[in-house]
C-alpha atoms as a PDB file:
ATOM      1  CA  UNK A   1     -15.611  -3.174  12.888  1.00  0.00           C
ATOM      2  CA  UNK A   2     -12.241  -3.367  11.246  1.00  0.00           C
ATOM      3  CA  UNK A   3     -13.854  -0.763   8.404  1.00  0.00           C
ATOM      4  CA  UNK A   4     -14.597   1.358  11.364  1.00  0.00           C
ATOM      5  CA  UNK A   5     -10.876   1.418  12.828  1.00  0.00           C
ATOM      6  CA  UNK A   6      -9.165   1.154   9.344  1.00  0.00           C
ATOM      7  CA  UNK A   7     -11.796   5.152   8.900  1.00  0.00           C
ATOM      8  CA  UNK A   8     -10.595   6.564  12.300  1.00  0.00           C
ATOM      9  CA  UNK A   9      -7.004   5.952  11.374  1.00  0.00           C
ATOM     10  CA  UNK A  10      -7.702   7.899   8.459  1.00  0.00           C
ATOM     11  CA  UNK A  11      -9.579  10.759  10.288  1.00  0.00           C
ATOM     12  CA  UNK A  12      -6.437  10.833  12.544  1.00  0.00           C
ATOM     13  CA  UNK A  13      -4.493  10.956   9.303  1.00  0.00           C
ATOM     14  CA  UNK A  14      -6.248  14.000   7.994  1.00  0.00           C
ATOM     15  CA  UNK A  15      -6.155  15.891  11.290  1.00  0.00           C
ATOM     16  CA  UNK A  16      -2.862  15.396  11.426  1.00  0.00           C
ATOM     17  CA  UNK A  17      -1.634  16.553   7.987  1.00  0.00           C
ATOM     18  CA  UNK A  18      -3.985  20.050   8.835  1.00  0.00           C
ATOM     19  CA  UNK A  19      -1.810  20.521  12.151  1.00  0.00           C
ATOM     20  CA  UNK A  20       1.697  19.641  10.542  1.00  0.00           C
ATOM     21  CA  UNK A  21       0.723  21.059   7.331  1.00  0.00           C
ATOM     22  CA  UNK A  22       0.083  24.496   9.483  1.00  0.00           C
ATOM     23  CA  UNK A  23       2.992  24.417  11.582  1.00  0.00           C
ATOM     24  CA  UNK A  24       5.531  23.686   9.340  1.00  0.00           C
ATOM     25  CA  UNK A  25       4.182  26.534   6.652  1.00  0.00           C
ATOM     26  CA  UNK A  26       4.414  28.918   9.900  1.00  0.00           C
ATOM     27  CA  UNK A  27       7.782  27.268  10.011  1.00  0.00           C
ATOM     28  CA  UNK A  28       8.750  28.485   6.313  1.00  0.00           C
ATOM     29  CA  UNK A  29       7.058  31.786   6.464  1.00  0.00           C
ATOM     30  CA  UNK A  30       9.164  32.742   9.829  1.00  0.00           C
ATOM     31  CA  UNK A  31      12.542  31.619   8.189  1.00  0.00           C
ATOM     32  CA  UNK A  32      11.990  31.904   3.998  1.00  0.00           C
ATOM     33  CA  UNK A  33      13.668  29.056   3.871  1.00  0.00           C
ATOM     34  CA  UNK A  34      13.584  26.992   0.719  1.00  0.00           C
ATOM     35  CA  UNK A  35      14.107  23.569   2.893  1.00  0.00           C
ATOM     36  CA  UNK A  36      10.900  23.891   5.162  1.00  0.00           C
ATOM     37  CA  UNK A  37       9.208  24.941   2.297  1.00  0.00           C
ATOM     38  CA  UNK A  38       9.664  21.246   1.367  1.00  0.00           C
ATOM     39  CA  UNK A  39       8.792  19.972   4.270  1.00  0.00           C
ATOM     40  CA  UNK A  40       5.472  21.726   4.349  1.00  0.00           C
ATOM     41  CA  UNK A  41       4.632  21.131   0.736  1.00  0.00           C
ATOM     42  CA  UNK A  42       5.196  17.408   1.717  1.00  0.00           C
ATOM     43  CA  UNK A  43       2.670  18.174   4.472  1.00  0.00           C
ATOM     44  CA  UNK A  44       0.324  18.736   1.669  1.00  0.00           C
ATOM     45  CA  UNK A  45       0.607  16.050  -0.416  1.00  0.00           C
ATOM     46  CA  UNK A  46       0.151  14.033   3.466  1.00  0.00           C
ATOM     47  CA  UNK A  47      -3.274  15.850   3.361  1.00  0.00           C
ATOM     48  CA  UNK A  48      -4.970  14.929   0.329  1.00  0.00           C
ATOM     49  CA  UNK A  49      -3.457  11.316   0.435  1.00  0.00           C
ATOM     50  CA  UNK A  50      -5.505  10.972   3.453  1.00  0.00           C
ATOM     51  CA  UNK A  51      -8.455  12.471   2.047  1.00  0.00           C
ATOM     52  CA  UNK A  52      -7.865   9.805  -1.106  1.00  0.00           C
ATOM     53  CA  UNK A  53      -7.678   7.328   1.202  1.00  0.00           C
ATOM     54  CA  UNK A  54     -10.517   8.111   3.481  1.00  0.00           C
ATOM     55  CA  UNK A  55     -12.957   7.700   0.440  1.00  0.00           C
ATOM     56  CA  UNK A  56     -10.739   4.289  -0.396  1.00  0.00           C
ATOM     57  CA  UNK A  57     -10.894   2.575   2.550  1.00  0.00           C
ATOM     58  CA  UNK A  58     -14.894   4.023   2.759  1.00  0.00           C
ATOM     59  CA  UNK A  59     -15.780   2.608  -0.959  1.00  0.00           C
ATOM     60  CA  UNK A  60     -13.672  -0.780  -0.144  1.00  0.00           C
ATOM     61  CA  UNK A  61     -16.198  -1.557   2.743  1.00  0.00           C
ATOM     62  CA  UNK A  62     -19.037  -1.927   0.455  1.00  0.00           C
ATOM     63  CA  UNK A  63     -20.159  -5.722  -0.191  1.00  0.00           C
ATOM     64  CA  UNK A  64     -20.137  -7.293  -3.345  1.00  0.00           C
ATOM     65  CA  UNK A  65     -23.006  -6.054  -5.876  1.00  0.00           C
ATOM     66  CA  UNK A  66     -24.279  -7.076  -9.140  1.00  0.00           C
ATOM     67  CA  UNK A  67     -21.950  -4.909 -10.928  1.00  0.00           C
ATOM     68  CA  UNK A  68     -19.350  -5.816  -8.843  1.00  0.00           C
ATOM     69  CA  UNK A  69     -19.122  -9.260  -8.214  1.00  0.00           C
ATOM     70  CA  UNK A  70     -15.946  -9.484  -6.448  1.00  0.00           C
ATOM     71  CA  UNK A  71     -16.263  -6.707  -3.974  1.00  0.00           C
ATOM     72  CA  UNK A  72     -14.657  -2.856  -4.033  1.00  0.00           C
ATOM     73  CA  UNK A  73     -11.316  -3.858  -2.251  1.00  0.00           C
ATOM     74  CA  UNK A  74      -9.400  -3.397  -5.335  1.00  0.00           C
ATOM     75  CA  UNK A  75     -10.109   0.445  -4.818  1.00  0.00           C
ATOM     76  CA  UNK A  76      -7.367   0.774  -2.122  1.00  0.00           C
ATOM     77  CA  UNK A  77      -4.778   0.456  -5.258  1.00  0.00           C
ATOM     78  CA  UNK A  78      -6.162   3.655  -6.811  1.00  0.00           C
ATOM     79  CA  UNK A  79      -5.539   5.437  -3.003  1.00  0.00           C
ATOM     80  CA  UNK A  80      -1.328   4.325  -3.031  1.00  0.00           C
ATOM     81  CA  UNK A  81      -1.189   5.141  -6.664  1.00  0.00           C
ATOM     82  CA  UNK A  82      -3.081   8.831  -6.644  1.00  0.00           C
ATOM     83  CA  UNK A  83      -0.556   9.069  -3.388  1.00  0.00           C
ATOM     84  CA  UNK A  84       2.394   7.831  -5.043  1.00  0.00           C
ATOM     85  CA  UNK A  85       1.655  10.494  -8.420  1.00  0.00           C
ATOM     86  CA  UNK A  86       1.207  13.498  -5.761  1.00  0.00           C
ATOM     87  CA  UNK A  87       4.637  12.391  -3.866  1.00  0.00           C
ATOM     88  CA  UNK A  88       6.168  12.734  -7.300  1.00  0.00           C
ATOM     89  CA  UNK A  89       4.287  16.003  -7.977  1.00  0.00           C
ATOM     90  CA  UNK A  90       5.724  17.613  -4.608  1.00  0.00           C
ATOM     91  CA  UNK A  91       9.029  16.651  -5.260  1.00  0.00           C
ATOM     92  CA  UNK A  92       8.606  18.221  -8.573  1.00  0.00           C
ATOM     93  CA  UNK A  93       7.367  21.622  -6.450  1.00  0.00           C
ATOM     94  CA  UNK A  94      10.300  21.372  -4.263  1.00  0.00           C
ATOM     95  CA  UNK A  95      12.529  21.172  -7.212  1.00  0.00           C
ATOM     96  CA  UNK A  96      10.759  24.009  -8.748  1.00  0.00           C
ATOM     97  CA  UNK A  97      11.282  26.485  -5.686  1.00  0.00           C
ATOM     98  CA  UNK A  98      15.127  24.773  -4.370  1.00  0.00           C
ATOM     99  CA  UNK A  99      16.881  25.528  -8.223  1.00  0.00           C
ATOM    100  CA  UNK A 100      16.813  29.410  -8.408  1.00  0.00           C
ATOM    101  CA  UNK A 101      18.105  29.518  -4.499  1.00  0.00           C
ATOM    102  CA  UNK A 102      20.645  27.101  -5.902  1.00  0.00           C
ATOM    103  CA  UNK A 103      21.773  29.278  -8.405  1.00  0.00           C
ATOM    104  CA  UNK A 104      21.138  32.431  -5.971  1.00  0.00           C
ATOM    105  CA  UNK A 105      21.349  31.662  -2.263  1.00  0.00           C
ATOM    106  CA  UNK A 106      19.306  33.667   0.363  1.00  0.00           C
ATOM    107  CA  UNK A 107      19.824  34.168   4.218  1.00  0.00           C
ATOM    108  CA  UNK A 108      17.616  32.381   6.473  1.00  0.00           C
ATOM    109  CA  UNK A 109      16.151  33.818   9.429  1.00  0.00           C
ATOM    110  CA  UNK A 110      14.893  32.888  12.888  1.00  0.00           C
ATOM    111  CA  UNK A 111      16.219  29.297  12.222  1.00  0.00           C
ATOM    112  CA  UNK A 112      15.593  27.855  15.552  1.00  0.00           C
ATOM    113  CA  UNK A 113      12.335  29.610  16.039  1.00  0.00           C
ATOM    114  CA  UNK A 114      10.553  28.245  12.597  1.00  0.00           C
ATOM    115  CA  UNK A 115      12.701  24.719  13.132  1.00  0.00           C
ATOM    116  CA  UNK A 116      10.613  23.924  16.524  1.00  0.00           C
ATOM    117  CA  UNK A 117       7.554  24.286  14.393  1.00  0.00           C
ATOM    118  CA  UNK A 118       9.042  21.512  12.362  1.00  0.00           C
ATOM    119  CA  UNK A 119       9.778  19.542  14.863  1.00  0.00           C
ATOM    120  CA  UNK A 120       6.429  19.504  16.545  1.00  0.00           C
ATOM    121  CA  UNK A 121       5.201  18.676  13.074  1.00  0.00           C
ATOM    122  CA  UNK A 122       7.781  15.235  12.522  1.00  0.00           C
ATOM    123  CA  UNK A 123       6.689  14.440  16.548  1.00  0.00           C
ATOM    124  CA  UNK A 124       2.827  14.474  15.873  1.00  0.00           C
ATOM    125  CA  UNK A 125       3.721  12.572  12.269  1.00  0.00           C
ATOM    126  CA  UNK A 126       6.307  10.169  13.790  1.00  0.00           C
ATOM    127  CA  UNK A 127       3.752   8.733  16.036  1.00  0.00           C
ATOM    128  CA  UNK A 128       0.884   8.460  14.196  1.00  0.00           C
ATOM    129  CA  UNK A 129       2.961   6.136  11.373  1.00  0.00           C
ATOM    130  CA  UNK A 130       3.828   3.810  13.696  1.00  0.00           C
ATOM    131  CA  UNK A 131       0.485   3.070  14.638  1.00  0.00           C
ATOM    132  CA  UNK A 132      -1.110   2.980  11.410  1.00  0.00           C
ATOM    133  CA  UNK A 133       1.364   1.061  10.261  1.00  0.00           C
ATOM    134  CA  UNK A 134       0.911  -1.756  13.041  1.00  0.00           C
ATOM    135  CA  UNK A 135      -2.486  -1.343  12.016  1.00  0.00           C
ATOM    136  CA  UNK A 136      -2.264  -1.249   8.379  1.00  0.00           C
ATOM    137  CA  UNK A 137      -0.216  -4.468   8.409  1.00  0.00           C
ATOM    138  CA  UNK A 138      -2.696  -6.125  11.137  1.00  0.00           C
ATOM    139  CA  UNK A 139      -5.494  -5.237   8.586  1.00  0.00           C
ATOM    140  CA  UNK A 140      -3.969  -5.750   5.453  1.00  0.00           C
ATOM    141  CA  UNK A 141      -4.907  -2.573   4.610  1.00  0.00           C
ATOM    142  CA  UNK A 142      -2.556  -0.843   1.413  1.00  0.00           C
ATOM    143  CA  UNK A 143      -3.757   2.415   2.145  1.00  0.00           C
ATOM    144  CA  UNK A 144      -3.111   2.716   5.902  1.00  0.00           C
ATOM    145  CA  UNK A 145       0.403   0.999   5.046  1.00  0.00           C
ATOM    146  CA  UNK A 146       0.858   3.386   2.468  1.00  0.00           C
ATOM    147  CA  UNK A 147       0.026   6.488   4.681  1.00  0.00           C
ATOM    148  CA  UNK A 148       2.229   5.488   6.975  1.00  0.00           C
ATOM    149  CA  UNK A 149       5.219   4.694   4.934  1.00  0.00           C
ATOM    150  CA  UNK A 150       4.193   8.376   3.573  1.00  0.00           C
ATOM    151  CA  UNK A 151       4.390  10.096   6.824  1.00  0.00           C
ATOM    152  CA  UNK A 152       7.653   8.167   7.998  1.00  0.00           C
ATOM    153  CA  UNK A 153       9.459   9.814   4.455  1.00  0.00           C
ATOM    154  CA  UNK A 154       7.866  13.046   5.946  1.00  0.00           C
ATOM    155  CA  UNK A 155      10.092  12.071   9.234  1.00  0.00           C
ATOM    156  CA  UNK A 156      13.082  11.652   7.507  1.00  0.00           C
ATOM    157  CA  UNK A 157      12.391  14.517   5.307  1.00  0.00           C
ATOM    158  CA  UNK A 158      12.035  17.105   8.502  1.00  0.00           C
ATOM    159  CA  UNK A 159      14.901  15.283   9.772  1.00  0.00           C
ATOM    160  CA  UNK A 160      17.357  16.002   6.749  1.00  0.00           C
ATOM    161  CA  UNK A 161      15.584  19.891   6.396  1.00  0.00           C
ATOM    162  CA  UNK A 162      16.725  20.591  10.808  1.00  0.00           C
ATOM    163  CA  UNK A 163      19.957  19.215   9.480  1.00  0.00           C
ATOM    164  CA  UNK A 164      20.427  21.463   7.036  1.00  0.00           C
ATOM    165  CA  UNK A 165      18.959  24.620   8.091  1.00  0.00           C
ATOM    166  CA  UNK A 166      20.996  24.008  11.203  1.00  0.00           C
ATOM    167  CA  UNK A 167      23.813  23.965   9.422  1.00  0.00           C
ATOM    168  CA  UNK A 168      22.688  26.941   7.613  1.00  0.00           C
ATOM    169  CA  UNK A 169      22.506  28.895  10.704  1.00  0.00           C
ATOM    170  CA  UNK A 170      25.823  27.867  11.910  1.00  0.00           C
ATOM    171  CA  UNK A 171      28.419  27.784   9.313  1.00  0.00           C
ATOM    172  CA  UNK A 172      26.514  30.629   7.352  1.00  0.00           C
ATOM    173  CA  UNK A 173      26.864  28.154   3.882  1.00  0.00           C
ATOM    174  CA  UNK A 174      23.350  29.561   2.784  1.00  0.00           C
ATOM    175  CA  UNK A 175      23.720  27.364  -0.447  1.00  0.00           C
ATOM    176  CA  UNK A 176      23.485  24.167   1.739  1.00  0.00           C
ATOM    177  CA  UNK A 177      19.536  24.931   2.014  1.00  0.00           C
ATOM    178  CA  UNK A 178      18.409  24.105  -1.228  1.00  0.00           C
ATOM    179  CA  UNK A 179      21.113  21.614  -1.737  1.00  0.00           C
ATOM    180  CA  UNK A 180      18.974  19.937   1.151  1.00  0.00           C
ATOM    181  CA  UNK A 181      15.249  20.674  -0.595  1.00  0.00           C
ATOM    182  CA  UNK A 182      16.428  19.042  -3.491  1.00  0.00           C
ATOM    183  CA  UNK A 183      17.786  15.831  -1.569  1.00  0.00           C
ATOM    184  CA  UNK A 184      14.614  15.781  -0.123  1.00  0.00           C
ATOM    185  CA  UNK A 185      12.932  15.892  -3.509  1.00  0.00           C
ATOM    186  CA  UNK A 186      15.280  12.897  -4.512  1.00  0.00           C
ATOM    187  CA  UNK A 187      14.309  11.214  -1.444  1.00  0.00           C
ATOM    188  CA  UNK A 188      10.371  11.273  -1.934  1.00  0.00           C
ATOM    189  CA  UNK A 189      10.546  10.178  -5.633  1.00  0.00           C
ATOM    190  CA  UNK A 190      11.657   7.318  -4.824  1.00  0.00           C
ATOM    191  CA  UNK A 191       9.174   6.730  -1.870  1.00  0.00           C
ATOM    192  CA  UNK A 192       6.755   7.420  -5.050  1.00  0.00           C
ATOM    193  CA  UNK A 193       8.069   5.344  -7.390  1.00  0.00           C
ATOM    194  CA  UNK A 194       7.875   2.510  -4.659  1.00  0.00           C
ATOM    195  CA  UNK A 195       4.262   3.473  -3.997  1.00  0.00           C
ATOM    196  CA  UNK A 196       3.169   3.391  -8.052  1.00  0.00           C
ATOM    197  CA  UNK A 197       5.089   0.129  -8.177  1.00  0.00           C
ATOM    198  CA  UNK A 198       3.201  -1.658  -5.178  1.00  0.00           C
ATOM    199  CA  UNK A 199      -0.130   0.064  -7.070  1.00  0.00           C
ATOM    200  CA  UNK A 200       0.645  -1.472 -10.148  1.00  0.00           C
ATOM    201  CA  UNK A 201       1.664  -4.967  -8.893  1.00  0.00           C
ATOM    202  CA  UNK A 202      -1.492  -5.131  -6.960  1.00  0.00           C
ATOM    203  CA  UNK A 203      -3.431  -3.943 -10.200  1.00  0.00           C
ATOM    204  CA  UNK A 204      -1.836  -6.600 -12.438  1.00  0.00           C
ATOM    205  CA  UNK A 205      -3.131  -9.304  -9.769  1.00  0.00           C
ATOM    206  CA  UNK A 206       0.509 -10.067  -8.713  1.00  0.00           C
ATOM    207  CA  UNK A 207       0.231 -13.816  -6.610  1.00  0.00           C
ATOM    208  CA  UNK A 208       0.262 -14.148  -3.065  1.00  0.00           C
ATOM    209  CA  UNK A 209       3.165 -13.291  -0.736  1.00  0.00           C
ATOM    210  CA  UNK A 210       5.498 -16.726  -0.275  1.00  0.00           C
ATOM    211  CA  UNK A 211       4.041 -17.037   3.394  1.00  0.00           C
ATOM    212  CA  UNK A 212       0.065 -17.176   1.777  1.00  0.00           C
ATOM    213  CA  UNK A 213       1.036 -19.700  -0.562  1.00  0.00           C
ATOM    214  CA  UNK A 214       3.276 -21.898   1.691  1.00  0.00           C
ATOM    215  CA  UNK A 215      -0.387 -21.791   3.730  1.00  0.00           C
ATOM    216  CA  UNK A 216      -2.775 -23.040   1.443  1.00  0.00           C
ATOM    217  CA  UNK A 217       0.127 -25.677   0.170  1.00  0.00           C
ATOM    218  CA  UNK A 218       0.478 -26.890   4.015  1.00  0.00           C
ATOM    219  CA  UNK A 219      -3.348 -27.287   3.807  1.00  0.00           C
ATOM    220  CA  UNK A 220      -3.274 -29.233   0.496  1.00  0.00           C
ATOM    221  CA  UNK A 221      -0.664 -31.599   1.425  1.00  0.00           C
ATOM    222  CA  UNK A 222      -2.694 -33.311   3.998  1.00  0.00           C
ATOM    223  CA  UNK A 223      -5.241 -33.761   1.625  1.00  0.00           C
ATOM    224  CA  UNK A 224      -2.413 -34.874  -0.807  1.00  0.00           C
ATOM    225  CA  UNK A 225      -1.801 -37.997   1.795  1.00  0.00           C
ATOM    226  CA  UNK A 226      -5.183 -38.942   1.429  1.00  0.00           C
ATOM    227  CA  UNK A 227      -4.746 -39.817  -2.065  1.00  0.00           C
ATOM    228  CA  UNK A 228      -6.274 -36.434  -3.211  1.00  0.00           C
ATOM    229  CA  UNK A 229      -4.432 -34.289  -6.317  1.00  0.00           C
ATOM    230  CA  UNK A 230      -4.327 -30.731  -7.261  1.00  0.00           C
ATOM    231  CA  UNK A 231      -3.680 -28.927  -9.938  1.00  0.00           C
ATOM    232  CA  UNK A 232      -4.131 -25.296 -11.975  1.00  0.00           C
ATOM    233  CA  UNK A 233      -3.547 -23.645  -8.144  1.00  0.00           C
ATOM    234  CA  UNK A 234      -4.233 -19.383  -8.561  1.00  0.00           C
ATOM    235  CA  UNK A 235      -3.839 -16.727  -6.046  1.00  0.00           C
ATOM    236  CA  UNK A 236      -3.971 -13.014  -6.309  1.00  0.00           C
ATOM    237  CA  UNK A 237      -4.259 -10.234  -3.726  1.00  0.00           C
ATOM    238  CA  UNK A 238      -7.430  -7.768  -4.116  1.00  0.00           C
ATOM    239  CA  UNK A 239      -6.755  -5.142  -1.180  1.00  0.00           C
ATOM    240  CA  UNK A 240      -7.128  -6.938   1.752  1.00  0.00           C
ATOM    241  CA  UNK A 241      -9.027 -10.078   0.264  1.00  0.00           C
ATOM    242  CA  UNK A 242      -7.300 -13.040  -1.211  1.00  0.00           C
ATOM    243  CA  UNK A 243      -8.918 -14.980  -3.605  1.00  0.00           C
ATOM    244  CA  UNK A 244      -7.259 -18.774  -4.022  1.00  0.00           C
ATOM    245  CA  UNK A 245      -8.598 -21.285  -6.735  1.00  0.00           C
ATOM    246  CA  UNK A 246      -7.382 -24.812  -7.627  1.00  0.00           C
ATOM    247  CA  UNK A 247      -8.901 -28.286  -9.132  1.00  0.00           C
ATOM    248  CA  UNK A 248      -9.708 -30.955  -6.684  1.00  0.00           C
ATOM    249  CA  UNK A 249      -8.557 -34.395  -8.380  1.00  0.00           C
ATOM    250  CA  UNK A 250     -10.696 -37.259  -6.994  1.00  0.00           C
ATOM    251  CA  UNK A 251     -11.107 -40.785  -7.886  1.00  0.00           C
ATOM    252  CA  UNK A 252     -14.162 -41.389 -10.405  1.00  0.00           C
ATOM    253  CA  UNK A 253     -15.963 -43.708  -8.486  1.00  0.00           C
ATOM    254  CA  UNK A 254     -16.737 -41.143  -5.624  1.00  0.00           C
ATOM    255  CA  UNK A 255     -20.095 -39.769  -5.388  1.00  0.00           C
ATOM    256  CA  UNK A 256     -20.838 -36.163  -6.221  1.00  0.00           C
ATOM    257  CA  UNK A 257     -21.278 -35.429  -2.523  1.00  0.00           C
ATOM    258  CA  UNK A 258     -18.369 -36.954  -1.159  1.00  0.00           C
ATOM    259  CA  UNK A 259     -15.922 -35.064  -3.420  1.00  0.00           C
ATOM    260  CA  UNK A 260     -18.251 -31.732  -2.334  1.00  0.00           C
ATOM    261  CA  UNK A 261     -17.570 -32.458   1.456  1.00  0.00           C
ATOM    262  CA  UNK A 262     -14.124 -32.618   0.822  1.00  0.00           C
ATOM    263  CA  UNK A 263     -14.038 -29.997  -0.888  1.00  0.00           C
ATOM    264  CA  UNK A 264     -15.902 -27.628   1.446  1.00  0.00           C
ATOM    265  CA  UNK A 265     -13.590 -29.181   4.214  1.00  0.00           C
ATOM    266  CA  UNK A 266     -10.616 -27.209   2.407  1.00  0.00           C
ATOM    267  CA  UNK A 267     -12.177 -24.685   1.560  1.00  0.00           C
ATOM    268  CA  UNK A 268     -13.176 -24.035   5.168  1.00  0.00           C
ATOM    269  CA  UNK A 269      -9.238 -25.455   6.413  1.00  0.00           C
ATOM    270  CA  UNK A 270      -7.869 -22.607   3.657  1.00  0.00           C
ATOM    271  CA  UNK A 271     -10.176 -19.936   5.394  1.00  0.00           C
ATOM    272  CA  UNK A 272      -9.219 -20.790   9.227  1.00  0.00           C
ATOM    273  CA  UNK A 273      -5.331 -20.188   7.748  1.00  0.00           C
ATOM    274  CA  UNK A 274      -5.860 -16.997   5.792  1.00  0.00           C
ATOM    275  CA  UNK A 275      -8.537 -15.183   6.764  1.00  0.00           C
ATOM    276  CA  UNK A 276     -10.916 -12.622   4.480  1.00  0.00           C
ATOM    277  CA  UNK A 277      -9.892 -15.826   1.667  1.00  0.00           C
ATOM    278  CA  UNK A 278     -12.638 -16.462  -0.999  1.00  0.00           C
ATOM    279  CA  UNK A 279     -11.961 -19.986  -2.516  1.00  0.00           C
ATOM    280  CA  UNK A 280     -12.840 -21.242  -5.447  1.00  0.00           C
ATOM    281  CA  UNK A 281     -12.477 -25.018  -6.116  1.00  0.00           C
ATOM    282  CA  UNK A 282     -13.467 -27.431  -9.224  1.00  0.00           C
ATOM    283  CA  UNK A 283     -13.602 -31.313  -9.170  1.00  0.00           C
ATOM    284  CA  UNK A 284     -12.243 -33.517 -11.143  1.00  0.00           C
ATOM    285  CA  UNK A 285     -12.229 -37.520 -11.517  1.00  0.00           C
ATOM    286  CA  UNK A 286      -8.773 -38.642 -12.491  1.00  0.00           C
ATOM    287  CA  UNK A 287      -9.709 -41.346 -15.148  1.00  0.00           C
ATOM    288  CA  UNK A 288     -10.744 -38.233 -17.322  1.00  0.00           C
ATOM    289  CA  UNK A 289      -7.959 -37.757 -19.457  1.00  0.00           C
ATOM    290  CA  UNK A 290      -9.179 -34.173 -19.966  1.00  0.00           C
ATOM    291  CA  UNK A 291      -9.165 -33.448 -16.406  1.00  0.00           C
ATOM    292  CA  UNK A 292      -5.264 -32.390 -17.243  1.00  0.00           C
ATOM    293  CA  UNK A 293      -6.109 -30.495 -19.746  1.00  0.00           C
ATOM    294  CA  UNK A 294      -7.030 -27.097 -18.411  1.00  0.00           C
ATOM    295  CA  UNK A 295      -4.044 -26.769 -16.023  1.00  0.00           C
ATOM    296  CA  UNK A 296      -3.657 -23.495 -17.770  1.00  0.00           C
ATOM    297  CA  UNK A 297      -6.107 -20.485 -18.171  1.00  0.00           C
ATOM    298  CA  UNK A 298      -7.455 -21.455 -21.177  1.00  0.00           C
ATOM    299  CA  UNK A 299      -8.697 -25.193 -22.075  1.00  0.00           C
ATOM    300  CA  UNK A 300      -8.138 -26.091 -25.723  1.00  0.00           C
ATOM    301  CA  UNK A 301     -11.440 -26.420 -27.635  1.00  0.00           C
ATOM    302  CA  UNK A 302     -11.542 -28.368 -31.011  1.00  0.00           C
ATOM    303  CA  UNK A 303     -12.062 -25.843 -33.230  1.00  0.00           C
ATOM    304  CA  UNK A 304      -8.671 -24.107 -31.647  1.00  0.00           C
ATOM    305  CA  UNK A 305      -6.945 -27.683 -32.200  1.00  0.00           C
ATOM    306  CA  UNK A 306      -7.949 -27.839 -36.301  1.00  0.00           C
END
């Protein structure tokens, strides 16, 4: 069900990018101006991000295969980071197209007409990012957060281009219009550069936000009163799952399937806290002086020790 919702959000995404996209390109052919122009070439970036993340969101429903052992959610990473490279590739456009009316400014005309094109645009875009972004948080969902981070920049963008093409149209200053494309191309690179970042921490298997891990440590420490140790405690984010693994130090003396119950028992406590959690726990008798001796990722072995 949540795949379901997390794929309308998306459909809604790529409708809207076709409407804004044509509106604010009606907008630039009306006017000539170099600002709108930025505005709708950020319209279609919008597009194909949602058309990237349609297929991410589709391929990170798919269970866990044989090839694929820990499930597709990872996928969502390529979605922000082929949306974070075409962010910095429309800036580059916009940079492209703002420099020679920099150098050789050009009247604009019927301002206000091809500015209420714009505007419907940044109304239809407003709204739709703060839902997916509710959503996308909800979820835990990278791509509908980063769509809707995405289409708030295209706000602010449309925001700074009425701005500036009103000012265009008032004080006559025609060189103030690509002066404005080219803030908004500063202003999108770094909505990029944020985007590739989050891609590339979520690629290098970056830990848990402080709030997970304060979670699953409020879980252990009631186990921790019971006389029960931890150690060699992972986390990482994979899209929307979390996968947590630890060692479980129990006396010696306790049968195989007490330590399992208790075992399951947080395993199933960890779950309740952070949902879509896989868990992966390993016991360990605490008279075994080797038991701390794979707190790190790789144990020793003898021939590594001669």
């Amino acid at each position: 069900m949540k795949q379901q919702s997390l794929r309308v959000y998306m459909y809604l995404s790529i409708a809207a990018a076709l409407v804004t996209m044509g509106v604010k390109f009606i907008g630039y052919f009306l006017t000539g101006s170099v600002g709108l122009f930025s505005d709708a070439a950020e319209s279609v970036v919008n597009l194909v991000a949602a058309l990237v993340g349609l297929w991410a969101v589709t391929l990170a429903a798919r269970p866990a295969d044989a090839d694929h052992t820990y499930g597709h959610t990872k996928s969502e990473y390529f979605s922000s980071g082929v949306e974070g490279a075409l962010i910095l590739v429309a800036a580059l456009i916009i940079a492209v197209e703002a420099i020679p009316r920099l150098l050789h400014p050009e009247p604009i005309s019927q301002a206000f007409v091809g500015l209420s094109f714009s505007v419907f645009g940044a109304v239809i875009n407003g709204v739709l990012a703060w839902f997916m972004l509710r959503a996308g948080k909800k979820q835990r969902s990278i791509t509908l957060e980063a769509d809707a981070h995405h289409l708030f920049a295209d706000v602010v963008t449309t925001v700074g281009v009425l701005v500036g093409v009103l000012l265009v149209a008032i004080t006559r200053w025609y060189i103030l219009d690509p002066i404005v494309a080219l803030l908004v191309a500063v202003n999108i690179i770094w909505t990029g550069v944020k985007l590739l970042r989050q891609t590339g921490l979520g690629l290098l298997d970056t830990a848990l936000p402080k709030e997970d891990r304060d979670a699953v440590n409020k879980v252990l420490d009631t186990y921790r009163k019971q006389g029960i140790d931890f150690h060699a405690l992972r986390n990482r984010m994979a899209g929307r799952r979390r996968f947590v693994s630890f060692h479980v130090i129990v006396p010696g003396n306790w049968t195989v399937l007490k330590g399992h119950s208790i075992c399951e028992k947080i395993e199933l406590e960890i779950c309740q806290a952070l949902p879509e959690s896989t868990v992966f726990t390993h016991l360990e008798p605490k008279e075994d002086p080797v038991t701390f001796e794979d707190i790190n990722l790789d144990r020793e072995t003898p021939s590594q020790t001669n």
